[in-house]
Protein backbone atom coordinates (compact mmCIF):
# COMPACT_ATOMS: atom_id res chain seq x y z
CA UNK A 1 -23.89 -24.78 4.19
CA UNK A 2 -23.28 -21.34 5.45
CA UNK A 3 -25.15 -18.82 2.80
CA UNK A 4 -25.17 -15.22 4.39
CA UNK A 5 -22.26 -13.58 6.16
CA UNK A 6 -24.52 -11.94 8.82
CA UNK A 7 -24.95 -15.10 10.28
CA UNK A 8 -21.53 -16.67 9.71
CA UNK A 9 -19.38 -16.21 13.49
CA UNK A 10 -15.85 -15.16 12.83
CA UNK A 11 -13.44 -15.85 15.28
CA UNK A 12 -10.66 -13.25 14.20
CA UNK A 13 -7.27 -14.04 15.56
CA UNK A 14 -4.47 -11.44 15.03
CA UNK A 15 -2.20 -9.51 17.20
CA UNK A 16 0.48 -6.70 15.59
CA UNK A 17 -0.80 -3.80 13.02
CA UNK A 18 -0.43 -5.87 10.41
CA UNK A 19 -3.94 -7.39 11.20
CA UNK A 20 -5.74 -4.31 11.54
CA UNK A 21 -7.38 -3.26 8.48
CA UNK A 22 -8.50 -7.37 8.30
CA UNK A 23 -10.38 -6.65 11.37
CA UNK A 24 -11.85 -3.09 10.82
CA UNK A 25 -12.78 -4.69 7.33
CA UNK A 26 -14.42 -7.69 8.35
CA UNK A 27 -16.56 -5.31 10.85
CA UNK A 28 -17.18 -2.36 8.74
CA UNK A 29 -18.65 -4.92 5.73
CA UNK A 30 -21.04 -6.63 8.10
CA UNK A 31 -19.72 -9.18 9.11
CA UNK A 32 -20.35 -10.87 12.83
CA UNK A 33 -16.82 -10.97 14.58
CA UNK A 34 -17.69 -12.64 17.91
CA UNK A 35 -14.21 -12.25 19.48
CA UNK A 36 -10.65 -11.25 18.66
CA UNK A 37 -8.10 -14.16 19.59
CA UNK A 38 -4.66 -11.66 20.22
CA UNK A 39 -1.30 -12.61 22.05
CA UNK A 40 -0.94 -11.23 25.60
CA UNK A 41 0.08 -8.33 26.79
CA UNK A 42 3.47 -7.20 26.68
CA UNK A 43 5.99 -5.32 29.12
CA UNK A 44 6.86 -2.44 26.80
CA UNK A 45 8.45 1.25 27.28
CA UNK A 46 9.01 2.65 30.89
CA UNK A 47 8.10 -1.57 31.59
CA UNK A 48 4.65 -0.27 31.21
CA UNK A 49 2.33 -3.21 30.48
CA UNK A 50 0.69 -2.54 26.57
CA UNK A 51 -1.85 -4.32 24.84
CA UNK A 52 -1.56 -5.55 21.49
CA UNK A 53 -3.17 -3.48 18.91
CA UNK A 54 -5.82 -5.96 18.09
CA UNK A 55 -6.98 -5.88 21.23
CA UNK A 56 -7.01 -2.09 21.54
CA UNK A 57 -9.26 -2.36 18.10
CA UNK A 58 -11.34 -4.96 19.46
CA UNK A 59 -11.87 -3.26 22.86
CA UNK A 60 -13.31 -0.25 21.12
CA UNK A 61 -15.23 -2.02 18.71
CA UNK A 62 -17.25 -3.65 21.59
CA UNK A 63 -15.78 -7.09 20.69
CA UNK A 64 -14.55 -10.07 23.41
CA UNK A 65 -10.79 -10.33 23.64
CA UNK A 66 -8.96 -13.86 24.50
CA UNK A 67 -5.79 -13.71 25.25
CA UNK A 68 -3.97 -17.11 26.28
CA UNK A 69 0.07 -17.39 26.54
CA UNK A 70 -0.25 -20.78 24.92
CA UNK A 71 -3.19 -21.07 22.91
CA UNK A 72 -3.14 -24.50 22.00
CA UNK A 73 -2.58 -25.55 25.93
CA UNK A 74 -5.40 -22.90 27.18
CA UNK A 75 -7.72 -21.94 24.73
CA UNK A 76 -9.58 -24.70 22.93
CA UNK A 77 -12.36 -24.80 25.35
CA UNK A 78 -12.82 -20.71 25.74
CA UNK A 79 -12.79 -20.98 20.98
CA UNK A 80 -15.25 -23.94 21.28
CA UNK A 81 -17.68 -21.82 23.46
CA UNK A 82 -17.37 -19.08 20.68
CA UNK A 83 -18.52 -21.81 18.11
CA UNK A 84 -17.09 -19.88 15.17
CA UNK A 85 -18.18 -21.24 11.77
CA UNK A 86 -14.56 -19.97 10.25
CA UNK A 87 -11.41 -18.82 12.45
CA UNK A 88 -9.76 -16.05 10.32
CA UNK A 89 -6.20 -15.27 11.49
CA UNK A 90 -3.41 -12.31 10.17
CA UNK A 91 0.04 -12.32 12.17
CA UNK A 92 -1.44 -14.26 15.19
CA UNK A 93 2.18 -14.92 16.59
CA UNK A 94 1.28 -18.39 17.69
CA UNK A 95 1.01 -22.11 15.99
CA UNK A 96 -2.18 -23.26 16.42
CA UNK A 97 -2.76 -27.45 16.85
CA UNK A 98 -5.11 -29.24 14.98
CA UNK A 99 -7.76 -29.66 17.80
CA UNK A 100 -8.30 -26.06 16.99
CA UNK A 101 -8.43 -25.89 13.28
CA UNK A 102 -10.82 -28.83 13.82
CA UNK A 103 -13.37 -26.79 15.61
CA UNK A 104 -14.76 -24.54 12.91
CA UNK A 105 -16.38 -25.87 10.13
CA UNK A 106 -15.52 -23.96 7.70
CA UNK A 107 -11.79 -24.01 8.46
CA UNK A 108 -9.09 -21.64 9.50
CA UNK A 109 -7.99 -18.76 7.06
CA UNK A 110 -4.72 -16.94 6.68
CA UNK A 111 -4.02 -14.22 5.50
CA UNK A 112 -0.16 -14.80 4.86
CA UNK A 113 2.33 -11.83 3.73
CA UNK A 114 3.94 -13.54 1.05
CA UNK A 115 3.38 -15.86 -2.14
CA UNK A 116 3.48 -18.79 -0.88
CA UNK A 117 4.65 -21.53 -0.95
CA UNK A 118 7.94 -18.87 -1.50
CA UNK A 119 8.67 -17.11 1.90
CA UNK A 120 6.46 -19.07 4.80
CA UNK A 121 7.33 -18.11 8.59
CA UNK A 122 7.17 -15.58 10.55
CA UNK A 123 9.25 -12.34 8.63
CA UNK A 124 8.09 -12.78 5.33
CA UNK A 125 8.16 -8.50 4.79
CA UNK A 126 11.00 -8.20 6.35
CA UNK A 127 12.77 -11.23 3.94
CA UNK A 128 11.31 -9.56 0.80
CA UNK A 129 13.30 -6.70 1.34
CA UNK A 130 16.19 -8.27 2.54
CA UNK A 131 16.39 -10.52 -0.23
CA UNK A 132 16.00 -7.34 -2.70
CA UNK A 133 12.37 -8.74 -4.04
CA UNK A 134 10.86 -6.69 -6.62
CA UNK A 135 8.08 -8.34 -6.13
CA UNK A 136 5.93 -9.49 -3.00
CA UNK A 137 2.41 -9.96 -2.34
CA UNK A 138 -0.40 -11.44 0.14
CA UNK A 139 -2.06 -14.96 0.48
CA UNK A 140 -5.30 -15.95 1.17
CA UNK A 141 -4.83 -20.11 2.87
CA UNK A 142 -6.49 -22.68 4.67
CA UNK A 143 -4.13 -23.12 7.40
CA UNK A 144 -3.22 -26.82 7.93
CA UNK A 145 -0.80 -27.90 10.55
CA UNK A 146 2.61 -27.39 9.20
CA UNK A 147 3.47 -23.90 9.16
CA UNK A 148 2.18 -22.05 6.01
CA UNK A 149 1.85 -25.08 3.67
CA UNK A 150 -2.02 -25.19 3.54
CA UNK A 151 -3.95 -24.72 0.54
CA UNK A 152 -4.26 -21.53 -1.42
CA UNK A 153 -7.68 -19.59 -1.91
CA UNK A 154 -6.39 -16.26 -3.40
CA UNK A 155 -3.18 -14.40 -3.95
CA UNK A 156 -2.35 -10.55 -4.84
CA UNK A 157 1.13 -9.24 -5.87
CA UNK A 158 2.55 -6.31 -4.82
CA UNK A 159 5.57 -4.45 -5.79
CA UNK A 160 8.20 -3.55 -3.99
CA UNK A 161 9.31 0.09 -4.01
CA UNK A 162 13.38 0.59 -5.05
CA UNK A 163 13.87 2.17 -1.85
CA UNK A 164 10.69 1.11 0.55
CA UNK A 165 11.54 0.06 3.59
CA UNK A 166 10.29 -3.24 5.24
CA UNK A 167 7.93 -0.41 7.72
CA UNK A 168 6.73 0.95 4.46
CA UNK A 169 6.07 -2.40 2.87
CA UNK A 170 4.60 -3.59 5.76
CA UNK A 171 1.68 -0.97 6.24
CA UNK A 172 0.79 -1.11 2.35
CA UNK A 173 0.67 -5.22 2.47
CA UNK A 174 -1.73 -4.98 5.93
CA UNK A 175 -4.20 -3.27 3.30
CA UNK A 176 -3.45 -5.23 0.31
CA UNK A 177 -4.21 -8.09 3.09
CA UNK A 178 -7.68 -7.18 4.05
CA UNK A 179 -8.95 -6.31 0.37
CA UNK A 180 -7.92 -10.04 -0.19
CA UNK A 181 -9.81 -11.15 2.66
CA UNK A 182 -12.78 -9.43 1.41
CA UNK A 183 -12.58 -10.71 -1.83
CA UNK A 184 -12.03 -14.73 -0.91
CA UNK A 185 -14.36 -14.36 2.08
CA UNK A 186 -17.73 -15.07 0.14
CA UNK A 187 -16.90 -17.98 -1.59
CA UNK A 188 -15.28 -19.52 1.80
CA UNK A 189 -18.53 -19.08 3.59
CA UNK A 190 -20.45 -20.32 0.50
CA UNK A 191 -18.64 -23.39 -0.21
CA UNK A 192 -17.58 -22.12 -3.74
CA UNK A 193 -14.29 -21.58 -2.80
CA UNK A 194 -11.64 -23.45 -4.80
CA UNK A 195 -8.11 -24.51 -2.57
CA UNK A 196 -5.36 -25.04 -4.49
CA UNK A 197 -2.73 -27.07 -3.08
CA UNK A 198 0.86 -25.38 -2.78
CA UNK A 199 4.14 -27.38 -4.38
CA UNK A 200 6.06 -27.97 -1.62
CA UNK A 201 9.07 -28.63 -3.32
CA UNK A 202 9.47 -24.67 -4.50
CA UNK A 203 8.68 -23.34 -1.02
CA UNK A 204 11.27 -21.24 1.64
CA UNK A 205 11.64 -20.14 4.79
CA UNK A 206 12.13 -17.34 7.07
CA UNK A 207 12.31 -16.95 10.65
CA UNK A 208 11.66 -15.10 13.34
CA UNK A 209 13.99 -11.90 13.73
CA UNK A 210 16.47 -11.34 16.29
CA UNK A 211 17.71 -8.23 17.73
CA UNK A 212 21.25 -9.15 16.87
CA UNK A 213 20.01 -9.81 13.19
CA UNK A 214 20.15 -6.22 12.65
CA UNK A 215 24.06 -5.44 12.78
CA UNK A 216 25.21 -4.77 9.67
CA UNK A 217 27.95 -7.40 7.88
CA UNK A 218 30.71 -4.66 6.18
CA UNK A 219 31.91 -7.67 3.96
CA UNK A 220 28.64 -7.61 1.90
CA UNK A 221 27.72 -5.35 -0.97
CA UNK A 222 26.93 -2.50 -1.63
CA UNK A 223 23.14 -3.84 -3.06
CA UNK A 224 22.99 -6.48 -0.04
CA UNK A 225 24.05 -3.80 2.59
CA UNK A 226 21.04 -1.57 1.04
CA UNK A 227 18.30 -4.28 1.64
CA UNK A 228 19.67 -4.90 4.97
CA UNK A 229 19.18 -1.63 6.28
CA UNK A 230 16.00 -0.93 4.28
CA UNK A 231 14.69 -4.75 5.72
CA UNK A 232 15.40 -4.17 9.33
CA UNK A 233 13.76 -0.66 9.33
CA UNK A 234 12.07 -0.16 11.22
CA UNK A 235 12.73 -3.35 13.57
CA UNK A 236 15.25 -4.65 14.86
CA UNK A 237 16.85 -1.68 12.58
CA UNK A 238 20.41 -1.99 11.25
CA UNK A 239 23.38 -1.04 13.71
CA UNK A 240 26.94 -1.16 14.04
CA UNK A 241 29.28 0.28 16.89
CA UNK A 242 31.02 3.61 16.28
CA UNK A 243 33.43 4.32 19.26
CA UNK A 244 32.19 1.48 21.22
CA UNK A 245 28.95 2.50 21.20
CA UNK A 246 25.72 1.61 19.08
CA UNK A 247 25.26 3.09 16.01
CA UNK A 248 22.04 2.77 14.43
CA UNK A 249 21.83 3.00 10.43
CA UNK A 250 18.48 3.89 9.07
CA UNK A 251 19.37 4.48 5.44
CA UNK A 252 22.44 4.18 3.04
CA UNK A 253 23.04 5.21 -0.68
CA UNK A 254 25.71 4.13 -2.89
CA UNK A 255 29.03 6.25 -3.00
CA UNK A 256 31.34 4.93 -5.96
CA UNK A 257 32.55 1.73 -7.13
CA UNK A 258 35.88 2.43 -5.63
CA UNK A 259 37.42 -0.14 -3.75
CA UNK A 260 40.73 1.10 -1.90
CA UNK A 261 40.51 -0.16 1.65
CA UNK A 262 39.64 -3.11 4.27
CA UNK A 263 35.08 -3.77 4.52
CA UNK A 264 34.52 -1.68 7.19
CA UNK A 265 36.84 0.99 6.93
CA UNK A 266 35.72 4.62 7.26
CA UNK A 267 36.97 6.57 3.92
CA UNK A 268 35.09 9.73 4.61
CA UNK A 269 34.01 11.27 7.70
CA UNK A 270 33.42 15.13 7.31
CA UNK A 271 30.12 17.53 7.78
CA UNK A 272 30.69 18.09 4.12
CA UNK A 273 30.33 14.92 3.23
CA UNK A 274 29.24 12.64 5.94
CA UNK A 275 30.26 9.18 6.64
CA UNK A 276 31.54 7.06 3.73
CA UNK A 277 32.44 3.22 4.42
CA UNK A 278 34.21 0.55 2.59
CA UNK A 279 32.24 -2.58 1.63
CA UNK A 280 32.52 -5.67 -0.99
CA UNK A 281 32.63 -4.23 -3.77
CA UNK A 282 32.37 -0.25 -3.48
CA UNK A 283 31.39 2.07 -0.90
CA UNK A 284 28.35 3.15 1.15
CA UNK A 285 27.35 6.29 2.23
CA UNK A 286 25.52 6.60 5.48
CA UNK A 287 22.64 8.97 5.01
CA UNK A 288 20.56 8.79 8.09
CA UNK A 289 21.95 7.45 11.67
CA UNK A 290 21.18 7.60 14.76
CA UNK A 291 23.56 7.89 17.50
CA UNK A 292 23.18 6.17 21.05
CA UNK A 293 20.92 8.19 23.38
CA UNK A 294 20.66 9.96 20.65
CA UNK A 295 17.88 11.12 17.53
CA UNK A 296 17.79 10.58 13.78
CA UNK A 297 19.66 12.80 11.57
CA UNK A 298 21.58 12.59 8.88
CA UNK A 299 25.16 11.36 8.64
CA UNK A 300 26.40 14.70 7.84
CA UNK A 301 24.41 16.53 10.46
CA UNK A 302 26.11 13.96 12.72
CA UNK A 303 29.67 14.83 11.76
CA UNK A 304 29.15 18.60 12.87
CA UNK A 305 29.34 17.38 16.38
CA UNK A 306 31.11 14.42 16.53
CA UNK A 307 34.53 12.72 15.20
CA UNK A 308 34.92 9.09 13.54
CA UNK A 309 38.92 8.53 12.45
CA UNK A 310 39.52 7.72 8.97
CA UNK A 311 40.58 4.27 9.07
CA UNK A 312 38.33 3.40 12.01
CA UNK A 313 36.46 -0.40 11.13
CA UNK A 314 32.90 -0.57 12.20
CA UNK A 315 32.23 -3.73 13.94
């Protein structure tokens, strides 16, 4: 039985900012990180190739990267050599097969973004918002093979701010994530750690996101059309097309309860009062935007230099 984290070897596997405080915690308390498992690198802006940020972190730290486009295909050898005594893993990006979960003794833990079983998959921020959650948190799991349905060590709720965005949510969870690591570590490592299973008859799903997830459905309320935008900021964001071109949305308030023309419709476009649309069951003002080729600014701040007919339906 492993006694003293000093000597337990933590394969940490992680790839997005999300997993970053896990990691810096995990070092910074002592404990012996022998190598950061992380996705590949990426073709990103000016198809410049960029490194994860786990791998950035790791690289600094003075810790061995792998990096393996299918994990499950090419790594089990390269994680056997590492002989980790627990894999920990935050937003790895890849499923991992059960040859690999097999190969530490202690286990594989996740650090999940949601109370599971509710919410398992890959956007469970993003879904929170979206489904206008007051209420999120983090879970600390022994991954298993089906996707999120191992058992639970530890949870911690979180609220979810009236107007947070899934960006803002995001960043505050990553921390809420790592104290919860902290805490359930010891007791993993000691054996004194209690799993409970998860009822799989309550538990949901999400997905991964799309780009084409973010455009905006006029038809929907006013409430729904809030979460949307505030659950797709700030990826894949929410988007329409104004003029045939795209038309980024980055936050909308409610206008009135007025309901006088087809979902869609523009009923007020003016640098006094910016861009007001028609939706289910009221209407939305547009509050920040962000034209194509174009910054952020507000949607009144975008009418002093542009036109939108009254009348005109955003697709």
């Amino acid at each position: 039985m492993i006694k003293r984290k000093m000597t337990s070897r933590i394969l940490f596997a992680g790839t997005p900012d999300f997993a970053l405080p896990s990691l810096e915690a995990l070092v910074d308390n002592g404990y012996q990180v022998v190598g950061v498992l992380t996705q590949p690198d990426r073709v990103g802006a000016k198809n410049k190739l960029t490194p994860p940020p786990t791998k950035v972190m790791a690289e600094r730290l003075g810790i061995p990267v792998l990096q393996f486009a299918k994990v499950r295909q090419e790594g089990v050898e390269a994680i056997r050599a590492l002989a980790p005594d627990v894999i920990v893993t935050a937003a790895y990006g890849q499923i991992i097969s059960q040859e690999i979960i097999d190969i530490p003794p202690l286990g594989v833990i996740n650090v999940h973004g949601s109370l599971l079983p509710a919410l398992r998959g890959a956007s469970p921020i993003q879904q929170a918002v979206l489904d206008g959650l007051t209420t999120t948190g983090v879970t600390i799991m022994r991954t298993a093979l089906a996707v999120d349905s191992g058992d639970v060590i530890l949870q911690k709720e979180i609220p979810i701010g009236k107007d947070e965005t899934a960006g803002e949510l995001f960043d505050r969870m990553a921390v809420l994530g790592a104290y919860a690591l902290l805490e359930a570590l010891p007791s993993i490592l000691d054996g004194t750690a209690v799993y409970t299973p998860q009822d799989h008859s309550k538990a949901t799903f999400c997905r991964m996101l799309q780009k084409n997830d973010g455009r905006i459905d006029w038809q929907r309320t006013v409430a729904e059309i809030g979460n949307h935008v505030r659950g797709m900021n700030p990826w894949p964001s929410a988007f329409c097309e104004v003029n045939g071109k795209l038309f980024k949305v980055w936050r909308v308030a409610k206008y009135d309860d007025k309901v006088c023309a087809p979902c869609g419709s523009v009923t007020i476009a003016a640098a006094k009062e910016g861009i007001v649309v028609q939706v289910a069951d009221g209407r939305v003002s547009l509050e920040e935007v962000q034209p194509e080729g174009g910054r952020r600014m507000s949607g009144k701040e975008y009418m002093v230099g542009h036109s939108i007919a009254i009348g005109e339906v955003l697709k």
